[in-house]
PDB file of N, CA and C in Angstrom:
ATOM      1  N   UNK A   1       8.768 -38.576  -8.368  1.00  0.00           N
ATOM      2  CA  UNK A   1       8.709 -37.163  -8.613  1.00  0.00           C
ATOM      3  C   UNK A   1       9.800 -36.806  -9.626  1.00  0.00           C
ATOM      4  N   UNK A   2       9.476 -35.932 -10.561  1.00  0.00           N
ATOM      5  CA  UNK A   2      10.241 -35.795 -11.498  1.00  0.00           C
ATOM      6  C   UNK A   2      10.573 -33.856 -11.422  1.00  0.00           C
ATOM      7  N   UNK A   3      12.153 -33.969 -12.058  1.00  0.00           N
ATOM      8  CA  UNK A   3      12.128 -32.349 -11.959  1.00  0.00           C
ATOM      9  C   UNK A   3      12.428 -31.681 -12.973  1.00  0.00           C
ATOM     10  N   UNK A   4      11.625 -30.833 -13.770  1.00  0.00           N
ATOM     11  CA  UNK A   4      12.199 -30.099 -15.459  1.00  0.00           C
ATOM     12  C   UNK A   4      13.080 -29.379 -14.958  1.00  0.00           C
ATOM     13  N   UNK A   5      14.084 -28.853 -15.403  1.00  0.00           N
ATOM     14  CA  UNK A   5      15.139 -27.741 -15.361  1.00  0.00           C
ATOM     15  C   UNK A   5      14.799 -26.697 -16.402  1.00  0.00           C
ATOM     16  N   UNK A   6      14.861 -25.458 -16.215  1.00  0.00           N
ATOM     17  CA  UNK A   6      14.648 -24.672 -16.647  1.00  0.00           C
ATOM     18  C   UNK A   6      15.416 -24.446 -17.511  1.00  0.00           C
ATOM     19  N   UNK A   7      16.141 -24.495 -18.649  1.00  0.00           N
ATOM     20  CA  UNK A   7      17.577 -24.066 -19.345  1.00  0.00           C
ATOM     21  C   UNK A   7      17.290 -22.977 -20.849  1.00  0.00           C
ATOM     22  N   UNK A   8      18.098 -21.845 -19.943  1.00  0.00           N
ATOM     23  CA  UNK A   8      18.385 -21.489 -19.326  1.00  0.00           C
ATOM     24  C   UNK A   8      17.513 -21.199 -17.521  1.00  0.00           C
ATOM     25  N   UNK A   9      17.782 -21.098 -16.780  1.00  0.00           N
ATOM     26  CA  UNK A   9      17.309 -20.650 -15.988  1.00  0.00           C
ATOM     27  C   UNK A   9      16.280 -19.626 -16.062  1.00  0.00           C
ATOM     28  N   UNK A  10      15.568 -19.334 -15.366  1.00  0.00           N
ATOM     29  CA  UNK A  10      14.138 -18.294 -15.783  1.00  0.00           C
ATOM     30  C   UNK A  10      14.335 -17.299 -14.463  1.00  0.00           C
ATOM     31  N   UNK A  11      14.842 -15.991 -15.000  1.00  0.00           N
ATOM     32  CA  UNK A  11      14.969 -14.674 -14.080  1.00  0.00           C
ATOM     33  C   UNK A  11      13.589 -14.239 -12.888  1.00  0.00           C
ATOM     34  N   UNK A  12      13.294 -14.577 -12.125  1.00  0.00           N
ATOM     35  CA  UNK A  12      12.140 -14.166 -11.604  1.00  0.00           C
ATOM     36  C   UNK A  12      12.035 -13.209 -10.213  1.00  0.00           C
ATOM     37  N   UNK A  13      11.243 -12.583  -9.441  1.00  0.00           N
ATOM     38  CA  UNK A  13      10.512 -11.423  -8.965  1.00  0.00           C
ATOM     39  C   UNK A  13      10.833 -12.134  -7.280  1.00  0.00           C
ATOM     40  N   UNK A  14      11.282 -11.891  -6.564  1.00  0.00           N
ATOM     41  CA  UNK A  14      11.067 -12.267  -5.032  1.00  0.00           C
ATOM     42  C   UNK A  14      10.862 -11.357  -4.000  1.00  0.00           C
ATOM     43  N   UNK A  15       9.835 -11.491  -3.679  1.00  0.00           N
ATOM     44  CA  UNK A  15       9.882 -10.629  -1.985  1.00  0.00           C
ATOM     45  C   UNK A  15      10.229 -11.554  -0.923  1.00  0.00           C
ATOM     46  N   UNK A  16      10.749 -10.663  -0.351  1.00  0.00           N
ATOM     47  CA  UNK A  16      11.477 -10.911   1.230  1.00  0.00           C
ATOM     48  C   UNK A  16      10.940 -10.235   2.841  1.00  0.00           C
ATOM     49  N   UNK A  17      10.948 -10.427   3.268  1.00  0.00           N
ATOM     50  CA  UNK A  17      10.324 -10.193   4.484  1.00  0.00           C
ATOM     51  C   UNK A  17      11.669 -10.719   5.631  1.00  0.00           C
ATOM     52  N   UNK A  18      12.612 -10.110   5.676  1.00  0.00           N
ATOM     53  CA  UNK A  18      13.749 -10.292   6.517  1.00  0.00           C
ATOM     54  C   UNK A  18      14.502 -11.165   5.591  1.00  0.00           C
ATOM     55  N   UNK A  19      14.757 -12.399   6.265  1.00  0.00           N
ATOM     56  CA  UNK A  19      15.539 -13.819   5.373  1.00  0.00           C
ATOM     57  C   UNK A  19      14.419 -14.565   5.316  1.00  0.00           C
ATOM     58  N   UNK A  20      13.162 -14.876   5.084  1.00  0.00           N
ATOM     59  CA  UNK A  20      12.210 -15.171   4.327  1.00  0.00           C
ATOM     60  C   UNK A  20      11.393 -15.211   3.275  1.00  0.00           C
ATOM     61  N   UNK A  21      11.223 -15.739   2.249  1.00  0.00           N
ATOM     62  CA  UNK A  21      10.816 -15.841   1.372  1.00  0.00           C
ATOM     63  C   UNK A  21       9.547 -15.765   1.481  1.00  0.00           C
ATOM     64  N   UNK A  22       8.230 -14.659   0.806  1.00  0.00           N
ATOM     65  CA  UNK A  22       7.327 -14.465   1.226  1.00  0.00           C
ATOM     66  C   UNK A  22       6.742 -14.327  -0.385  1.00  0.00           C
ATOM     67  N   UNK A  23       7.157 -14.046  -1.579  1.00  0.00           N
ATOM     68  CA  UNK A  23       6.176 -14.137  -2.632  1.00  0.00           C
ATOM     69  C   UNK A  23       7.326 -14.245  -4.111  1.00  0.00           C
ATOM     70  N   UNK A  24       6.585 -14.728  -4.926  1.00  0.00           N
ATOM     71  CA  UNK A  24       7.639 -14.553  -6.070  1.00  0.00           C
ATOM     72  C   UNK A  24       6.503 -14.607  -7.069  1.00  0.00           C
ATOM     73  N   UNK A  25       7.151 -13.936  -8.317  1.00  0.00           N
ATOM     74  CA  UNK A  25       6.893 -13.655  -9.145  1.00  0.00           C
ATOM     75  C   UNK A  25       7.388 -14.239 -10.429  1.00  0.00           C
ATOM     76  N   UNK A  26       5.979 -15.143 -11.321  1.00  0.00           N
ATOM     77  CA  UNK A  26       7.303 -16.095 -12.117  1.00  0.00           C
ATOM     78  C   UNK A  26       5.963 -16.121 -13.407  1.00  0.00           C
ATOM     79  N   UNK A  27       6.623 -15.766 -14.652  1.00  0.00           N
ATOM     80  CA  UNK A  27       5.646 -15.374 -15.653  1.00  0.00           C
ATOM     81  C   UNK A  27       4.913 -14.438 -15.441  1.00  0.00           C
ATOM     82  N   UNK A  28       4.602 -13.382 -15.082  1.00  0.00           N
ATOM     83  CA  UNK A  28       3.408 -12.542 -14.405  1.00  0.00           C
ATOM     84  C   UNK A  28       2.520 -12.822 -13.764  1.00  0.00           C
ATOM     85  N   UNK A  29       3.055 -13.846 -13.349  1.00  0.00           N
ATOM     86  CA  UNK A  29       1.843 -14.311 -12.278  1.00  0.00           C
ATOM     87  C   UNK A  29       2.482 -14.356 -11.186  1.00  0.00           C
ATOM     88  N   UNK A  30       1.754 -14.181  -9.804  1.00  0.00           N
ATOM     89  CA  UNK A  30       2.437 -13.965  -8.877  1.00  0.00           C
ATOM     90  C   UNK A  30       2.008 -15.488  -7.406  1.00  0.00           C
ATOM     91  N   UNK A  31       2.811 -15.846  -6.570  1.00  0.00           N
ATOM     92  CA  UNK A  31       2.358 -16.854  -6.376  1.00  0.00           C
ATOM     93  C   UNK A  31       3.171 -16.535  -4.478  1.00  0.00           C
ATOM     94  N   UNK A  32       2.515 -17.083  -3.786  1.00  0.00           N
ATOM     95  CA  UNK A  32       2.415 -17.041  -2.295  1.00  0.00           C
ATOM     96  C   UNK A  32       3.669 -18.147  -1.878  1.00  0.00           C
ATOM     97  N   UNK A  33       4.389 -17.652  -1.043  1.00  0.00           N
ATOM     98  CA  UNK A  33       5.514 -18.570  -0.889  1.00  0.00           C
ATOM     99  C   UNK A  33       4.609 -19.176   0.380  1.00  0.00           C
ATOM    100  N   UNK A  34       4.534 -20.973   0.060  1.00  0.00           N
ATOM    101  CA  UNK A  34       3.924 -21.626   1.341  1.00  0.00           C
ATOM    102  C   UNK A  34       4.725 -21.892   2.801  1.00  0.00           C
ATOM    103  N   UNK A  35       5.855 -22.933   1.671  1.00  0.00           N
ATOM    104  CA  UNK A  35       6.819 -23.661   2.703  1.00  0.00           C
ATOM    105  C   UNK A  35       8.056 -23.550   1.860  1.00  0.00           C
ATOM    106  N   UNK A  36       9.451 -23.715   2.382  1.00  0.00           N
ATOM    107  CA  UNK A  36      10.287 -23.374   2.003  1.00  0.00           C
ATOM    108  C   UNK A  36      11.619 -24.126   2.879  1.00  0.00           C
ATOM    109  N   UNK A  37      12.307 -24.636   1.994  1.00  0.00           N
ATOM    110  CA  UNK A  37      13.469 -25.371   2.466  1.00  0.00           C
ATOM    111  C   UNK A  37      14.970 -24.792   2.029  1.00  0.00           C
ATOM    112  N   UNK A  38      15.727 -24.643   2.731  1.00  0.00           N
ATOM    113  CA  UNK A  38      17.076 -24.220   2.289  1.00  0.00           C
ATOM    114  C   UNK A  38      17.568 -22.795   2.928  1.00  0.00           C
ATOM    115  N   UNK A  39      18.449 -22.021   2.939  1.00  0.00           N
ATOM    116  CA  UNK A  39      19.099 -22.141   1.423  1.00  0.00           C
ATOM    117  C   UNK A  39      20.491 -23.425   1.659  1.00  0.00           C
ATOM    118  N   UNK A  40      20.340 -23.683   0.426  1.00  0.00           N
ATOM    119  CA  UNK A  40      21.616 -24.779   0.381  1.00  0.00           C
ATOM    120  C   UNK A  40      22.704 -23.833  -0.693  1.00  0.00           C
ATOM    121  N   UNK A  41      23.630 -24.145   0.184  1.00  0.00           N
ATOM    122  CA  UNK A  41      24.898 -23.257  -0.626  1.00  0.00           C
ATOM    123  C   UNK A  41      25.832 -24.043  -1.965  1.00  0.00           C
ATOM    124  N   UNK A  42      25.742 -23.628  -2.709  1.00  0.00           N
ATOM    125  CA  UNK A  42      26.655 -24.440  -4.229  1.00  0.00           C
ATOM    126  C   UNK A  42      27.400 -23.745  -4.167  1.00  0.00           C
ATOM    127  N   UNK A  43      28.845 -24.212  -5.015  1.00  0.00           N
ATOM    128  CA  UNK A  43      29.979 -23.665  -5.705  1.00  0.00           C
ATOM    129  C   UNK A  43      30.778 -24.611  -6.241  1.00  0.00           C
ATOM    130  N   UNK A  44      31.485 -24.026  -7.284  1.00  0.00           N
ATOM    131  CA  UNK A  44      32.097 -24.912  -8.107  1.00  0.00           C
ATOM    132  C   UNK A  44      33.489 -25.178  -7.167  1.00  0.00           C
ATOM    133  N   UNK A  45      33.558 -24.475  -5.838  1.00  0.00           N
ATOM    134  CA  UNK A  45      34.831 -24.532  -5.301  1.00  0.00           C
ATOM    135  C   UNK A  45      34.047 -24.876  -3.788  1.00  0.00           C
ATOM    136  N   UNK A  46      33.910 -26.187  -4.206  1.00  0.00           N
ATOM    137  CA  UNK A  46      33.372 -27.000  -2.427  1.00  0.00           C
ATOM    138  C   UNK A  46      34.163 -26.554  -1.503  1.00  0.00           C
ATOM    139  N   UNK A  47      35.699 -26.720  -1.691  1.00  0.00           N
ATOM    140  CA  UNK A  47      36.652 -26.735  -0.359  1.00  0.00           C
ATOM    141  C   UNK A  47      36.672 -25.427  -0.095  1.00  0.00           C
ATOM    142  N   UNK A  48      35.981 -24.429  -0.382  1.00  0.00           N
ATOM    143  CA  UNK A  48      36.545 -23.238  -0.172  1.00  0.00           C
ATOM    144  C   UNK A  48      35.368 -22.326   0.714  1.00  0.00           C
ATOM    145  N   UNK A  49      34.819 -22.035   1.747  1.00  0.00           N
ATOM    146  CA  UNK A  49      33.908 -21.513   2.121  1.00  0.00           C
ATOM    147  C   UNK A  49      33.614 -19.671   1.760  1.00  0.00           C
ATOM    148  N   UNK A  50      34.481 -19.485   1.366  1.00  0.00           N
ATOM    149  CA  UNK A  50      34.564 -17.862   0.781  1.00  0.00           C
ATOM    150  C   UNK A  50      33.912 -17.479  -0.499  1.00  0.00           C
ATOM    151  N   UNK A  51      33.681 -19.148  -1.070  1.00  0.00           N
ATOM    152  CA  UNK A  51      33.738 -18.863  -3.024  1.00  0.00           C
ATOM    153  C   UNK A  51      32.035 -19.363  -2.907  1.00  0.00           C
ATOM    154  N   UNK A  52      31.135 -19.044  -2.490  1.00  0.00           N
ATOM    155  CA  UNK A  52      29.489 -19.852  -2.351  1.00  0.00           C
ATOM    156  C   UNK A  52      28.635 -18.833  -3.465  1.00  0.00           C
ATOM    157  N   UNK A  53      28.937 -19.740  -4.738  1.00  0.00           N
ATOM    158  CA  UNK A  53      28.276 -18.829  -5.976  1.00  0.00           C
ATOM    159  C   UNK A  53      26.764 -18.996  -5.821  1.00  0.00           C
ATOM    160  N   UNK A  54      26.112 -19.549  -4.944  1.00  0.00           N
ATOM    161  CA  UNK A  54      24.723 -19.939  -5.481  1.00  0.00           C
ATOM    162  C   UNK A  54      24.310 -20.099  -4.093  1.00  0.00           C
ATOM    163  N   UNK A  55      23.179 -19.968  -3.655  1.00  0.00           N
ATOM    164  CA  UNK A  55      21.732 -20.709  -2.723  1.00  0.00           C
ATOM    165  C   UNK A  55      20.864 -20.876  -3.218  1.00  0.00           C
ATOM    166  N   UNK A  56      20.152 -22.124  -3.249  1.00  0.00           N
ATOM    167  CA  UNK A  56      19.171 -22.487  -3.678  1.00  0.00           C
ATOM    168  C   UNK A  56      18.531 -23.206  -2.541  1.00  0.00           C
ATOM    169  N   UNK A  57      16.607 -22.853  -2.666  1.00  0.00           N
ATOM    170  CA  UNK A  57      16.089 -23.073  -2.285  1.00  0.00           C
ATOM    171  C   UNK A  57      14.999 -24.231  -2.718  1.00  0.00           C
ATOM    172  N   UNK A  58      13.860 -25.011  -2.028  1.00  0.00           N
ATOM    173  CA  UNK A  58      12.862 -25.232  -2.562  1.00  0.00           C
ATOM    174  C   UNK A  58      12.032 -25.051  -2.027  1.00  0.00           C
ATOM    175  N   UNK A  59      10.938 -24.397  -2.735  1.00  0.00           N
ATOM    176  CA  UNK A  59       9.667 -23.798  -2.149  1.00  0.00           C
ATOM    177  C   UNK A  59       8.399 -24.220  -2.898  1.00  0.00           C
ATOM    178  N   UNK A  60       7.210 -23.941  -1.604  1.00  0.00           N
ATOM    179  CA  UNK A  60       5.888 -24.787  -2.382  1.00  0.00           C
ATOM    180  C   UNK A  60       5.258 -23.629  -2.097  1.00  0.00           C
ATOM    181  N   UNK A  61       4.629 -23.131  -3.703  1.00  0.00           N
ATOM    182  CA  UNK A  61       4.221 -21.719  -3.945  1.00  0.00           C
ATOM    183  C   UNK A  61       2.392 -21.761  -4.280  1.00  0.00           C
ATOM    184  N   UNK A  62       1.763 -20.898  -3.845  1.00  0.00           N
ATOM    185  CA  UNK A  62       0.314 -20.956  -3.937  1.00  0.00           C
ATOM    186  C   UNK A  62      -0.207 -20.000  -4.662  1.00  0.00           C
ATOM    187  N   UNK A  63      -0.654 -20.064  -5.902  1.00  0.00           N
ATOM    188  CA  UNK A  63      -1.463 -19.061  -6.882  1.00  0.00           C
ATOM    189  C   UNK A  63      -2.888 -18.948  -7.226  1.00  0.00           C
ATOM    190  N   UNK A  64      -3.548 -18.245  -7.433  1.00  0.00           N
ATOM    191  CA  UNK A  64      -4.580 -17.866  -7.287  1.00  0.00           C
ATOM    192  C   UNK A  64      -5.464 -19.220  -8.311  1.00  0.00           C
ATOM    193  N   UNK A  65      -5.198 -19.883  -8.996  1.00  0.00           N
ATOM    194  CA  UNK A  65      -5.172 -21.226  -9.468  1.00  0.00           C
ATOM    195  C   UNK A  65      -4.216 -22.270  -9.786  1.00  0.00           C
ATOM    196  N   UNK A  66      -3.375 -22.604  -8.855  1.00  0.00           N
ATOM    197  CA  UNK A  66      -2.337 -23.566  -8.819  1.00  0.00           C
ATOM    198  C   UNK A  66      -1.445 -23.124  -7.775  1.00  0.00           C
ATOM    199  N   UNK A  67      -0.985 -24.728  -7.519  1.00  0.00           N
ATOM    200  CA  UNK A  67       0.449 -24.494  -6.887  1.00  0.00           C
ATOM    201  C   UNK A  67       1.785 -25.666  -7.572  1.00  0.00           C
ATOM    202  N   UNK A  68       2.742 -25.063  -6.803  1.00  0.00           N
ATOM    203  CA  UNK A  68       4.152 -25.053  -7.869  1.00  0.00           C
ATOM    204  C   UNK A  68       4.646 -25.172  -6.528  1.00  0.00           C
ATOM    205  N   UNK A  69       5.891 -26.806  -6.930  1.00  0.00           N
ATOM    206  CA  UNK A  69       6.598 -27.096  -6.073  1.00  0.00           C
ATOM    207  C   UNK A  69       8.095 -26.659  -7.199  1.00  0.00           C
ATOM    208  N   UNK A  70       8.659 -25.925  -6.564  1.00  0.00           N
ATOM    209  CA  UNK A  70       9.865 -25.003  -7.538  1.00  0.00           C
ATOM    210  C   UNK A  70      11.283 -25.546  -6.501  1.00  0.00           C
ATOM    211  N   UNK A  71      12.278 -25.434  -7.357  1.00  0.00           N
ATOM    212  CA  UNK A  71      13.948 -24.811  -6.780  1.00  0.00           C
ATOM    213  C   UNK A  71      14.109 -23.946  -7.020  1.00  0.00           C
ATOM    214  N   UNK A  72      14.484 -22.471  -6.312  1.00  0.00           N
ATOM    215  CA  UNK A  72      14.879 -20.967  -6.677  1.00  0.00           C
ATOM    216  C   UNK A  72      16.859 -21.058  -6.632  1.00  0.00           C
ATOM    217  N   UNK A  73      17.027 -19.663  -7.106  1.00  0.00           N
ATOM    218  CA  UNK A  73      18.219 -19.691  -6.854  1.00  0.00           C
ATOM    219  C   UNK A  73      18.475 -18.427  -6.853  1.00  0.00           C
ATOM    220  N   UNK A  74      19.524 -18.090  -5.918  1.00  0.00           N
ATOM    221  CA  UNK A  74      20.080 -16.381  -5.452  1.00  0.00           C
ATOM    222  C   UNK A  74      21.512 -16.474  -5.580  1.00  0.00           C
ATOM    223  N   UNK A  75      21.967 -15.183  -6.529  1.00  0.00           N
ATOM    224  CA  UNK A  75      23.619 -15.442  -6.328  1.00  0.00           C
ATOM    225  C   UNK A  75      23.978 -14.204  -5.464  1.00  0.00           C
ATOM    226  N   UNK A  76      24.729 -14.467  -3.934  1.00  0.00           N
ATOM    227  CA  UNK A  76      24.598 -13.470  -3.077  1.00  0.00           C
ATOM    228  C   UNK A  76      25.368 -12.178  -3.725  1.00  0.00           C
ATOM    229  N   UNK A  77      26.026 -12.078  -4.451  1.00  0.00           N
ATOM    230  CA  UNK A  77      26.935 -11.258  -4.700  1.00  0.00           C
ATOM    231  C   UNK A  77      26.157 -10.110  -5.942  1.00  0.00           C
ATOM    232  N   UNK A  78      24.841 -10.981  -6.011  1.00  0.00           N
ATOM    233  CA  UNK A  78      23.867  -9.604  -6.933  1.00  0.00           C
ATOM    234  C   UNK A  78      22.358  -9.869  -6.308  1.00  0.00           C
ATOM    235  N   UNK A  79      21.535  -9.195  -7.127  1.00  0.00           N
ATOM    236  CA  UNK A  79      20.183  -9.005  -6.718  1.00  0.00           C
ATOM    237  C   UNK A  79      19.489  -9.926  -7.594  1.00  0.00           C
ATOM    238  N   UNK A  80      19.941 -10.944  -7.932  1.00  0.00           N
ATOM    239  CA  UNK A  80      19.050 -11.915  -9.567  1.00  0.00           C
ATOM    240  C   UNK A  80      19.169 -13.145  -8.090  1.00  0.00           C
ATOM    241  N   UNK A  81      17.336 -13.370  -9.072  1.00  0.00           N
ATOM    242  CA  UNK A  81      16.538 -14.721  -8.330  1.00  0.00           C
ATOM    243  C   UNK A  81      16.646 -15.389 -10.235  1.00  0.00           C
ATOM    244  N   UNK A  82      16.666 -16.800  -9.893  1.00  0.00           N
ATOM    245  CA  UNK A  82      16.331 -17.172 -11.109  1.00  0.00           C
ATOM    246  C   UNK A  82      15.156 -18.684 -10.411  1.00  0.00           C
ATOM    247  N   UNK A  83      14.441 -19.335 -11.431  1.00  0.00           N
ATOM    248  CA  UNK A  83      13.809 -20.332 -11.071  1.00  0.00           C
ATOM    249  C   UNK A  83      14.876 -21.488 -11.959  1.00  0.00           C
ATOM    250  N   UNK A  84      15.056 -21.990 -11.452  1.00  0.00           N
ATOM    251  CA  UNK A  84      15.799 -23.734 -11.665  1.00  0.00           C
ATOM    252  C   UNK A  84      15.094 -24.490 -12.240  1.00  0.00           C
ATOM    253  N   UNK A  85      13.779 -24.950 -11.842  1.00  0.00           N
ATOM    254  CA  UNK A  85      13.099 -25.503 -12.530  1.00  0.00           C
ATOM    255  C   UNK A  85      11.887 -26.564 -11.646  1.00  0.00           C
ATOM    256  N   UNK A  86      10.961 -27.030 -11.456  1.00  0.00           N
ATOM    257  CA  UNK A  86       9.427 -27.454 -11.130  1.00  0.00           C
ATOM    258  C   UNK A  86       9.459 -28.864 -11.138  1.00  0.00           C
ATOM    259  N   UNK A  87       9.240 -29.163  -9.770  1.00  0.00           N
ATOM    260  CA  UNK A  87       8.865 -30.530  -9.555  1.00  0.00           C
ATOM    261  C   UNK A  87       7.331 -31.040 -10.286  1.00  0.00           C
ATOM    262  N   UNK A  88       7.388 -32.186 -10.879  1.00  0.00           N
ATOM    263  CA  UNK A  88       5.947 -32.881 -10.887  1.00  0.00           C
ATOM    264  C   UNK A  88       5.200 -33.140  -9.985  1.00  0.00           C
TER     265      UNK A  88
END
């Protein structure tokens, strides 16, 4: 399995349904959140549990013709989803 990275990252659309991930929005197209793993917490400051710049997820998304095995990413400290980038 191979994974493109998005670079820059690609800004995209998420609904939520509590702490669930329930739909996102990526190109104008909109796609059904299936299954979903994470969030896994990043930061450039591991030792520090206060400093968690990033969660990222991976989710297997269902569109009205295709599905997309993706990594998302949320920085808690704003309202931006970005997509990371698409498994093969």
């Amino acid at each position: 399995m191979a994974f493109r990275v998005c670079r820059p990252p690609m800004a995209i659309g998420v609904t939520l349904r509590g702490n669930q991930l329930t739909a996102i929005a990526v190109d104008g197209e909109s796609y059904a959140v299936v299954q979903q793993a994470g969030p896994w917490r990043k930061s450039g400051e591991w030792w520090s549990q206060t400093n968690w710049c990033r969660e990222e997820w991976d989710v297997l998304l269902a569109g009205r013709t295709s599905e997309k095995v993706c990594r998302i990413a949320h920085d808690p400290s704003s309202p931006c989803w970005y997509l990371m980038g698409t498994y093969d």
